[in-house]
C-alpha atoms as a PDB file:
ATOM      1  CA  UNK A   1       8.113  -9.542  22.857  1.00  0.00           C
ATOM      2  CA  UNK A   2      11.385  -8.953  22.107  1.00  0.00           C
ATOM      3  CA  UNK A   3      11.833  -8.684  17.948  1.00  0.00           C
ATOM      4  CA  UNK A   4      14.184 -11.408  16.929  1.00  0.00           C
ATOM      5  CA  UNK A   5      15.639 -12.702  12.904  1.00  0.00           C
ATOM      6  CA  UNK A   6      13.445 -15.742  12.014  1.00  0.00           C
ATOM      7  CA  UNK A   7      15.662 -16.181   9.142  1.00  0.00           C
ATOM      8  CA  UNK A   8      17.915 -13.421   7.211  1.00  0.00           C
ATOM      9  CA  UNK A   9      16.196 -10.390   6.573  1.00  0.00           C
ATOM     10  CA  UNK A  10      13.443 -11.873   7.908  1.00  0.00           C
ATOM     11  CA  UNK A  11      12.283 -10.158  11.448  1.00  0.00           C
ATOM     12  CA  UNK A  12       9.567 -11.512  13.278  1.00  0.00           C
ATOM     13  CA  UNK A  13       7.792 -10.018  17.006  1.00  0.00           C
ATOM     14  CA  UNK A  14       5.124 -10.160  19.048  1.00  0.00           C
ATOM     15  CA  UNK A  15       4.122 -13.511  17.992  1.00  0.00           C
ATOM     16  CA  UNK A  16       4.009 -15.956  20.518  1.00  0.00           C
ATOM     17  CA  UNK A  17       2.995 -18.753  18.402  1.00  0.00           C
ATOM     18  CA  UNK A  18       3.632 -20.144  14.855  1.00  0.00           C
ATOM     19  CA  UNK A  19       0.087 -18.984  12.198  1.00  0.00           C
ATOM     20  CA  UNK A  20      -1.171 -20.511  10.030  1.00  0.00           C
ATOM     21  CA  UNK A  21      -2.057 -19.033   6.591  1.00  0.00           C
ATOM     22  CA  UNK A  22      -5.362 -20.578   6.863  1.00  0.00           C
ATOM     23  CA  UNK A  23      -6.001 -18.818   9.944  1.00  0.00           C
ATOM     24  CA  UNK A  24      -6.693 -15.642   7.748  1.00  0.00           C
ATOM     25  CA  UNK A  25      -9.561 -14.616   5.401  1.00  0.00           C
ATOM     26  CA  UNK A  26      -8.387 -11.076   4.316  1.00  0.00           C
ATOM     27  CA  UNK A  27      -4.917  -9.429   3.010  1.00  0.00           C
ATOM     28  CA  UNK A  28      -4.555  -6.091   2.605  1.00  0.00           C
ATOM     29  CA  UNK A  29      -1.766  -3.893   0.637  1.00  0.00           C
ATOM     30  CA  UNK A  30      -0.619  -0.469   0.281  1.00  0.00           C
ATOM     31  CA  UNK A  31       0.334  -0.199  -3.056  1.00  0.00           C
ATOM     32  CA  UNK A  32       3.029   1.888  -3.904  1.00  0.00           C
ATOM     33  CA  UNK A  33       6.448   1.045  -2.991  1.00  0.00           C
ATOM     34  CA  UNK A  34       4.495  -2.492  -1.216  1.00  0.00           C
ATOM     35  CA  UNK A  35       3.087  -4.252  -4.296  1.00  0.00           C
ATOM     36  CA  UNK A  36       4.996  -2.282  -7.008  1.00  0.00           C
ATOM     37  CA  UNK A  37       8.410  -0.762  -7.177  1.00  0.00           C
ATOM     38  CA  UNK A  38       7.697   3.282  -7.480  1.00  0.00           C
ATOM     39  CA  UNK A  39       6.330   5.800  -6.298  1.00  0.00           C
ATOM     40  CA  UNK A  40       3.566   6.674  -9.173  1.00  0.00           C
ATOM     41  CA  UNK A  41       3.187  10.542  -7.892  1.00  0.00           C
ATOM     42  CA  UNK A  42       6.889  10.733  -8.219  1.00  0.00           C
ATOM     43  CA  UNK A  43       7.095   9.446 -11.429  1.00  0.00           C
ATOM     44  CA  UNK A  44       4.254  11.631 -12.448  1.00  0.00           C
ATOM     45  CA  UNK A  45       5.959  14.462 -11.160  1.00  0.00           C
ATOM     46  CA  UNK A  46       8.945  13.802 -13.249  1.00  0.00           C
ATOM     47  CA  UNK A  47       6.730  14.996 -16.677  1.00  0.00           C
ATOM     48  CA  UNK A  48       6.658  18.763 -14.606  1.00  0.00           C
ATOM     49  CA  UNK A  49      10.372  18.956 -13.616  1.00  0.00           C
ATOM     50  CA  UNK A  50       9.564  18.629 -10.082  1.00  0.00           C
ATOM     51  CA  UNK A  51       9.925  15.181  -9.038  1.00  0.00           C
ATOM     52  CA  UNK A  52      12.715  16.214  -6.569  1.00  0.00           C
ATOM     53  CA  UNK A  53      10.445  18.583  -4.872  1.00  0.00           C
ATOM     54  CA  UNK A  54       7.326  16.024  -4.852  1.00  0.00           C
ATOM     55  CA  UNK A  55       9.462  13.054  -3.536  1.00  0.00           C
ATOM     56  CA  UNK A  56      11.172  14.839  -1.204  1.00  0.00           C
ATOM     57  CA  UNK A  57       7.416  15.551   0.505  1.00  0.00           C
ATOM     58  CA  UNK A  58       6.684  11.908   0.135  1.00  0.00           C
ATOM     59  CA  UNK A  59       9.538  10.696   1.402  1.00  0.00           C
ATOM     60  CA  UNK A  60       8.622  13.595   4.833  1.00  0.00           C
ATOM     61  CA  UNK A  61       4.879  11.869   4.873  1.00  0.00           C
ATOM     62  CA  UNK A  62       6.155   7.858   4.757  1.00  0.00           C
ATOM     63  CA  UNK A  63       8.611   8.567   7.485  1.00  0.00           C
ATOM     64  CA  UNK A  64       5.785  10.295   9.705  1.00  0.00           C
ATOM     65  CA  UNK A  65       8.471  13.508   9.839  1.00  0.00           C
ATOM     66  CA  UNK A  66       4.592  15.009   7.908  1.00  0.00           C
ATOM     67  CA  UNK A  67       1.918  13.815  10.509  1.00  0.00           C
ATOM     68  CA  UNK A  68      -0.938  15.638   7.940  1.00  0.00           C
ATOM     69  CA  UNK A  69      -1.391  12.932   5.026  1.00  0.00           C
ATOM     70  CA  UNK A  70      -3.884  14.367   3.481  1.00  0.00           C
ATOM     71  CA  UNK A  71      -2.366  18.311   3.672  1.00  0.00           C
ATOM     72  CA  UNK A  72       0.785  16.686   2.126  1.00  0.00           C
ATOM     73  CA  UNK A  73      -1.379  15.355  -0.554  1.00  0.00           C
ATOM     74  CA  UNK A  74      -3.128  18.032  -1.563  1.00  0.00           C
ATOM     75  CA  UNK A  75       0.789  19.948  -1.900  1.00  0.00           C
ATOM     76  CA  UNK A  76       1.953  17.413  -4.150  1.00  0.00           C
ATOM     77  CA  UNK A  77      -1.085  17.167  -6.247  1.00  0.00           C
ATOM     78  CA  UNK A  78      -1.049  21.007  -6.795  1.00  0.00           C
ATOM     79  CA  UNK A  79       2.388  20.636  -8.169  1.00  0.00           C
ATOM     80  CA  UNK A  80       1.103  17.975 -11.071  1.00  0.00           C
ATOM     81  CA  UNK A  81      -1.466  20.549 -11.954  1.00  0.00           C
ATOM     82  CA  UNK A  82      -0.912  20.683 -16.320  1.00  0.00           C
ATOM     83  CA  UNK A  83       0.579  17.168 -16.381  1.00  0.00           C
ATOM     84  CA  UNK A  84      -1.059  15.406 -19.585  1.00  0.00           C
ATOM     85  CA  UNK A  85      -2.612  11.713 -18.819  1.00  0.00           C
ATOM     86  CA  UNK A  86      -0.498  10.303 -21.769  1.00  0.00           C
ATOM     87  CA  UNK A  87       2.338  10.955 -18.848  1.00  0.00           C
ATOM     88  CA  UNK A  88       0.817   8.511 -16.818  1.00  0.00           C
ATOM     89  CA  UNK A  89       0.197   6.059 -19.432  1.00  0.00           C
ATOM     90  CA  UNK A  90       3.972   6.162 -20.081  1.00  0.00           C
ATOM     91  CA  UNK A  91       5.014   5.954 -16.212  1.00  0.00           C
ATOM     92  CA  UNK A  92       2.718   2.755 -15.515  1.00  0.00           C
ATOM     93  CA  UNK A  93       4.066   1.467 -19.087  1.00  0.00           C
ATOM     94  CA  UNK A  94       7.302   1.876 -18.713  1.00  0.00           C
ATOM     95  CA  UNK A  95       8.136   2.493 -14.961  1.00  0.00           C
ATOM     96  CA  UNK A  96       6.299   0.353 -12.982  1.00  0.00           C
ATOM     97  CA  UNK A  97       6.666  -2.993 -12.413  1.00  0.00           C
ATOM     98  CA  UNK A  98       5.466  -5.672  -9.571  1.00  0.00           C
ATOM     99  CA  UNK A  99       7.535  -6.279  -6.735  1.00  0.00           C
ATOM    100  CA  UNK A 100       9.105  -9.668  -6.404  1.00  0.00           C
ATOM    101  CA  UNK A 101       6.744 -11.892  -4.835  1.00  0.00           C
ATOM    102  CA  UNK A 102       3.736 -10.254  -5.171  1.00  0.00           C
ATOM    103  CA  UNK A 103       2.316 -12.328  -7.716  1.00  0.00           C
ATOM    104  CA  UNK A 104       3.316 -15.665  -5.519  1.00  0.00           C
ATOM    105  CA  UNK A 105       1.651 -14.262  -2.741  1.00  0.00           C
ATOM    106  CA  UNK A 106      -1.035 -13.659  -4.569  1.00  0.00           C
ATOM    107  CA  UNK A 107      -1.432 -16.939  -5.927  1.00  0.00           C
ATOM    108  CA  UNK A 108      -1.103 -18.876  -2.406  1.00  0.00           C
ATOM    109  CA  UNK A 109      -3.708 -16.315  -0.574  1.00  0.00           C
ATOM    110  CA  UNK A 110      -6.168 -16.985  -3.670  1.00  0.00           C
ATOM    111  CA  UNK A 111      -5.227 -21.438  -3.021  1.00  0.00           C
ATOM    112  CA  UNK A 112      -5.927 -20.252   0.520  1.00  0.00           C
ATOM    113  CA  UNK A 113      -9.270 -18.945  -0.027  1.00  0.00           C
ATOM    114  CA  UNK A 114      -8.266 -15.458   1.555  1.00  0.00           C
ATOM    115  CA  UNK A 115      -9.797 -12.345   0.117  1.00  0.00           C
ATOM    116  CA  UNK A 116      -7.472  -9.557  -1.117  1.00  0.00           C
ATOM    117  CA  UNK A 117      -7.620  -5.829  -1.164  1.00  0.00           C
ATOM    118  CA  UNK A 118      -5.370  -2.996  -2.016  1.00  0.00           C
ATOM    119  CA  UNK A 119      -5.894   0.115  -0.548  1.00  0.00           C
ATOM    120  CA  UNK A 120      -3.527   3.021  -1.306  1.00  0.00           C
ATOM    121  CA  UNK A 121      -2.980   7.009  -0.856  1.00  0.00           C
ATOM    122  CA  UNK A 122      -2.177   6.642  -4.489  1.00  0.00           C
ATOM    123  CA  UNK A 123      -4.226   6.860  -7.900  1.00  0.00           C
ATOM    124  CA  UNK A 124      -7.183   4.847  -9.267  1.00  0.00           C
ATOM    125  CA  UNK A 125      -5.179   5.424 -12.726  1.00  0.00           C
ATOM    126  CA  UNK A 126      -2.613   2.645 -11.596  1.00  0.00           C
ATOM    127  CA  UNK A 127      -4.731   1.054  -8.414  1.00  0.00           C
ATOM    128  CA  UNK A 128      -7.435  -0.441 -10.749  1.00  0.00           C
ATOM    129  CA  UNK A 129      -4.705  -1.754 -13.324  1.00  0.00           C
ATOM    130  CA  UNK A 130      -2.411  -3.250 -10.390  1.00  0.00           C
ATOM    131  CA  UNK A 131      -6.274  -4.779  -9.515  1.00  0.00           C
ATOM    132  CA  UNK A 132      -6.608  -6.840 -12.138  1.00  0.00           C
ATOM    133  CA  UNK A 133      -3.192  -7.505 -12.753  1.00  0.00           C
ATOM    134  CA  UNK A 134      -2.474  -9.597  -9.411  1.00  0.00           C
ATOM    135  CA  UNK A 135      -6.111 -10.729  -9.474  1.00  0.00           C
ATOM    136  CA  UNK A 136      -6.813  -8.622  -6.558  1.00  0.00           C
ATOM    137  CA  UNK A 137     -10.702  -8.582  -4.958  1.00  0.00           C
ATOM    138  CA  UNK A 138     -11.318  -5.374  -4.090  1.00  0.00           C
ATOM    139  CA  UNK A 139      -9.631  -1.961  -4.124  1.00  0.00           C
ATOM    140  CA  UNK A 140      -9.964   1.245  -2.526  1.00  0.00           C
ATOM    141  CA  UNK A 141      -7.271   4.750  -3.671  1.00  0.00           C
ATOM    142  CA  UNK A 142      -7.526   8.514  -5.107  1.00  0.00           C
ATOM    143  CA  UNK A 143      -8.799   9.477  -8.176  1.00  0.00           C
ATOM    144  CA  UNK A 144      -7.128  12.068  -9.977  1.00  0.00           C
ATOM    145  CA  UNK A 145      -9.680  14.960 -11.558  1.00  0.00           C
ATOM    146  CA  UNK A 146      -8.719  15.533 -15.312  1.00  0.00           C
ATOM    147  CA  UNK A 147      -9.549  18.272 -17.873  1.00  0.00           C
ATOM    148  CA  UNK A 148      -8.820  18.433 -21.495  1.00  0.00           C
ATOM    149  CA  UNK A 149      -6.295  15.488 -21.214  1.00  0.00           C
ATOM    150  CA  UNK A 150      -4.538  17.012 -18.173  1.00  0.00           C
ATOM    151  CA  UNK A 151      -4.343  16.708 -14.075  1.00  0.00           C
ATOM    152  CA  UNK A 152      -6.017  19.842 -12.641  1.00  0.00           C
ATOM    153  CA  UNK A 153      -4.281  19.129  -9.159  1.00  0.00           C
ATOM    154  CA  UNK A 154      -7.155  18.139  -7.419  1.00  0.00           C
ATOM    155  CA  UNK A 155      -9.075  14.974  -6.713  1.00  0.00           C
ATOM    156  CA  UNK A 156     -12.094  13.613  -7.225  1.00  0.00           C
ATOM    157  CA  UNK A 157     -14.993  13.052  -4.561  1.00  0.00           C
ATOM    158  CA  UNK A 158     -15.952   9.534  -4.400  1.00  0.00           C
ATOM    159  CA  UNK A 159     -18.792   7.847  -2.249  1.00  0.00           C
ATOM    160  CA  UNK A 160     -16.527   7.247   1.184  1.00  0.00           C
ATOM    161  CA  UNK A 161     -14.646  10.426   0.766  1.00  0.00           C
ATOM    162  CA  UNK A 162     -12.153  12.183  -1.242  1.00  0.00           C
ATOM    163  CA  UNK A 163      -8.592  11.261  -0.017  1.00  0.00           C
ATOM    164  CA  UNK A 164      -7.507   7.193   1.033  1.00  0.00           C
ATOM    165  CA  UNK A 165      -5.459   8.630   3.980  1.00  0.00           C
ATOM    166  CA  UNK A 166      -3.882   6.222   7.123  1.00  0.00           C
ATOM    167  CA  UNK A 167      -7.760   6.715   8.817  1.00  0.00           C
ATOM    168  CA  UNK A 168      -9.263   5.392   5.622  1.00  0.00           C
ATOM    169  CA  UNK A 169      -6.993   2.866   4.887  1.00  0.00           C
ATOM    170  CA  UNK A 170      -8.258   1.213   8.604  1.00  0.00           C
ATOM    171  CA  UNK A 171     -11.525   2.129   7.970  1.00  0.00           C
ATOM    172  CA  UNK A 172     -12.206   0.362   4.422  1.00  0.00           C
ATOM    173  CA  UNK A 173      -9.905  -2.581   6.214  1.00  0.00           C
ATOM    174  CA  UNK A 174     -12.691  -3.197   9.306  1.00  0.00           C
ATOM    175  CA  UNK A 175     -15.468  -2.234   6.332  1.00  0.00           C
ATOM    176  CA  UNK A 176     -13.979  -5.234   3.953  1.00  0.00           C
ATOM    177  CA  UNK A 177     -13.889  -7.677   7.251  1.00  0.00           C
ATOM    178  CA  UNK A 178     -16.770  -7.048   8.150  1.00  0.00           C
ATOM    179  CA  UNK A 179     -18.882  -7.243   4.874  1.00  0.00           C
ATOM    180  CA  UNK A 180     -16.829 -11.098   4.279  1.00  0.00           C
ATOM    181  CA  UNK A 181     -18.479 -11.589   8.216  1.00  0.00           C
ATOM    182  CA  UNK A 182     -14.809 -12.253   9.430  1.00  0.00           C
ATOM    183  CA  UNK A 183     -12.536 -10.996  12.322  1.00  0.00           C
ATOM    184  CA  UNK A 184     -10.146  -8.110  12.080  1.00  0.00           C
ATOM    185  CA  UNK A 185      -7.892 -10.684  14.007  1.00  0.00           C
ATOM    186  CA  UNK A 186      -8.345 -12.726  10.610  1.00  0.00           C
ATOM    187  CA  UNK A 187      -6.530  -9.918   8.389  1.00  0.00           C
ATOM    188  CA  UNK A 188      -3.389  -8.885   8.061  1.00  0.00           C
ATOM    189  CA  UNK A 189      -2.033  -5.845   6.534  1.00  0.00           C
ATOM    190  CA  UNK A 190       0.978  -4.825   4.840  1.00  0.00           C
ATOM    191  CA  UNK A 191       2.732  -1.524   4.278  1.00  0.00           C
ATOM    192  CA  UNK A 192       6.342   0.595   4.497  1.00  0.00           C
ATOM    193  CA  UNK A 193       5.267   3.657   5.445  1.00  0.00           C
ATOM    194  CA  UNK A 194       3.703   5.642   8.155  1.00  0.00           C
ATOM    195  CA  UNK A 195       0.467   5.856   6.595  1.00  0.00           C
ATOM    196  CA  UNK A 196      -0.204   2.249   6.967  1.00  0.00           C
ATOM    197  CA  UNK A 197       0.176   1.905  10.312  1.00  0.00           C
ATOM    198  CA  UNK A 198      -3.868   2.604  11.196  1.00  0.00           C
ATOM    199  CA  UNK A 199      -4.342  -0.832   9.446  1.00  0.00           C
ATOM    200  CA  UNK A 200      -1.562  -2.154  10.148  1.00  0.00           C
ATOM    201  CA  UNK A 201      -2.266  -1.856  14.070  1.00  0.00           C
ATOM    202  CA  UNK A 202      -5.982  -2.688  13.193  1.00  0.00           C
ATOM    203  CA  UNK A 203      -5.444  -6.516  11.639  1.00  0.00           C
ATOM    204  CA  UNK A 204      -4.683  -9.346  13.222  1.00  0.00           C
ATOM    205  CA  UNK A 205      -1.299  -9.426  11.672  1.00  0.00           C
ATOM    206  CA  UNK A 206       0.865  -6.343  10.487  1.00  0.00           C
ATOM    207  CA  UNK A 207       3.612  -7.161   7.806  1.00  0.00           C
ATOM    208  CA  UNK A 208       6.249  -4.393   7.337  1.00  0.00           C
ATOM    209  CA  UNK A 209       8.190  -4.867   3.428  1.00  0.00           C
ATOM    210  CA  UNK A 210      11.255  -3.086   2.730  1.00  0.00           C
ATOM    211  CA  UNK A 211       9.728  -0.358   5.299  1.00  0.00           C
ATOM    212  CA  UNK A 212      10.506   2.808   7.405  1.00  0.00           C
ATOM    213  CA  UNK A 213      12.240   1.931  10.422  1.00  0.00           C
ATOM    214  CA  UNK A 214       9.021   3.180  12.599  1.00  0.00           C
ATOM    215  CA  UNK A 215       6.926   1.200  11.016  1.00  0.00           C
ATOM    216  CA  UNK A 216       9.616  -2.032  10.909  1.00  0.00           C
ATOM    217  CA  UNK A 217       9.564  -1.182  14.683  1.00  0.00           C
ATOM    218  CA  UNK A 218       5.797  -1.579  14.975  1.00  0.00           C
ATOM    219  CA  UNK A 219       5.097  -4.487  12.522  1.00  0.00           C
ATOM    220  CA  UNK A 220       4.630  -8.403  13.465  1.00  0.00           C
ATOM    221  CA  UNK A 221       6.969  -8.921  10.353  1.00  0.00           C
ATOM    222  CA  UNK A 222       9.205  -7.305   8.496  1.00  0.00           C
ATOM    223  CA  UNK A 223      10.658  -8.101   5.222  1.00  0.00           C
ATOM    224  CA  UNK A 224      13.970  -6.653   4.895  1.00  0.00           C
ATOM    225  CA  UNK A 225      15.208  -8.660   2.234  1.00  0.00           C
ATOM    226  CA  UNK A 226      13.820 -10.558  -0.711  1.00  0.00           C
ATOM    227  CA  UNK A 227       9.936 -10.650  -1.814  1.00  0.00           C
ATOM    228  CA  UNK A 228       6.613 -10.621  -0.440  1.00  0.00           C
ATOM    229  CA  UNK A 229       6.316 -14.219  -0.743  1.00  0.00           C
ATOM    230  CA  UNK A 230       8.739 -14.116   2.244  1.00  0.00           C
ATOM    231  CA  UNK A 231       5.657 -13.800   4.120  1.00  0.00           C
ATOM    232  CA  UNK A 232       5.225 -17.615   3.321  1.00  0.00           C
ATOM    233  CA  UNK A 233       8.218 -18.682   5.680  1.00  0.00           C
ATOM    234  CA  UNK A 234       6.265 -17.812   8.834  1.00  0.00           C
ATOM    235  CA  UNK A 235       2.950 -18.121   7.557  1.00  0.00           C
ATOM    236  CA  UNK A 236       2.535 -22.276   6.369  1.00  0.00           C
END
């Protein structure tokens, strides 16, 4: 179906009829860049002088130009290696913020009686505070290993694995579904970059905010302009 501008900034496709918000039982959200406004292992890299080389390899891995998540990763990570966690305290203190709409959309999934979960390539550190900040259900992301107050540049193993890549981020979204006994065709998924498209293709419906142009391409929606809440114009 031929994409076409439900309102400005506003592009809708492959829908052939109007949903209804109550039609879904599940949301989930990348974090980074999707529910807040930075990049966190950017920002992080900024306390190393490298931020510039670091973004420059996320920016590669959200386009899909870097195919390898979890190699890209694992070269970023061993960049932070010597960053002190008081770093981290000051980038989610001072740096990042929600995006606009996120707590609206929040709030109207919750009156809908739809579950929520973030799941994100990015850090535990911020994931579990962005968690209870929006009131989110459930989260799944990286955790960072530390020693004597600083990042070593590796991760942690955790029960389901050690690295939330694009296969994991589907995976914990058909896991989630299926332990609330719903549907995948009752979830929808947002993202922006390439390593949400697993889930994105996986739910029932795919939002794209403020995204890569392949993933814009391959979303149901895609918020161009204004907040996530936008999501409420075609969803009633």
């Amino acid at each position: 179906m031929t994409p076409f501008e439900f309102a400005p900034g506003l592009v809708v496709q492959g829908m052939s009829a109007p949903l209804r918000l109550s039609h879904f039982k599940l949301m989930a959200f990348d974090m980074d860049s999707t529910l807040i406004n930075i990049e966190c292992i950017d920002e992080i890299a900024d306390a190393a002088g490298r931020k510039a080389e670091v973004a420059a390899i996320t920016e590669a891995a959200m386009q899909g130009v870097i195919t390898d998540f979890k190699d890209s990763l694992r070269r970023r990570l061993a960049l932070l290696r010597g960053v002190p966690v008081a770093h981290l305290e000051a980038v989610f203190a001072q740096r990042l913020r929600f995006n606009p709409g996120a707590q609206e959309l929040m709030a109207a999934a919750r009156a809908a009686g739809i579950k929520t979960l973030l799941v994100s390539g990015g850090f535990t550190f911020f994931a579990d505070r962005v968690k209870a900040g929006l009131g989110i259900d459930f989260a799944r992301s990286n955790q960072l290993e530390v020693a004597d107050g600083q990042l070593t540049g590796r991760l942690i193993e955790q029960s389901w694995g050690e690295i939330c890549d694009g296969a994991e981020k589907r995976r914990t979204l058909l896991e989630v579904a299926s332990l609330l006994g719903i549907d995948p065709s009752q979830t929808v998924a947002v993202g922006d970059g390439a390593n949400d498209l697993p889930m994105m293709g996986a739910a029932g419906l795919s939002v794209a905010y403020h995204a890569k142009p392949s993933v814009q391409a391959q979303a149901n929606v895609a918020i161009n302009t204004g907040g996530l809440d936008r999501l409420l114009e075609v969803l009633r």
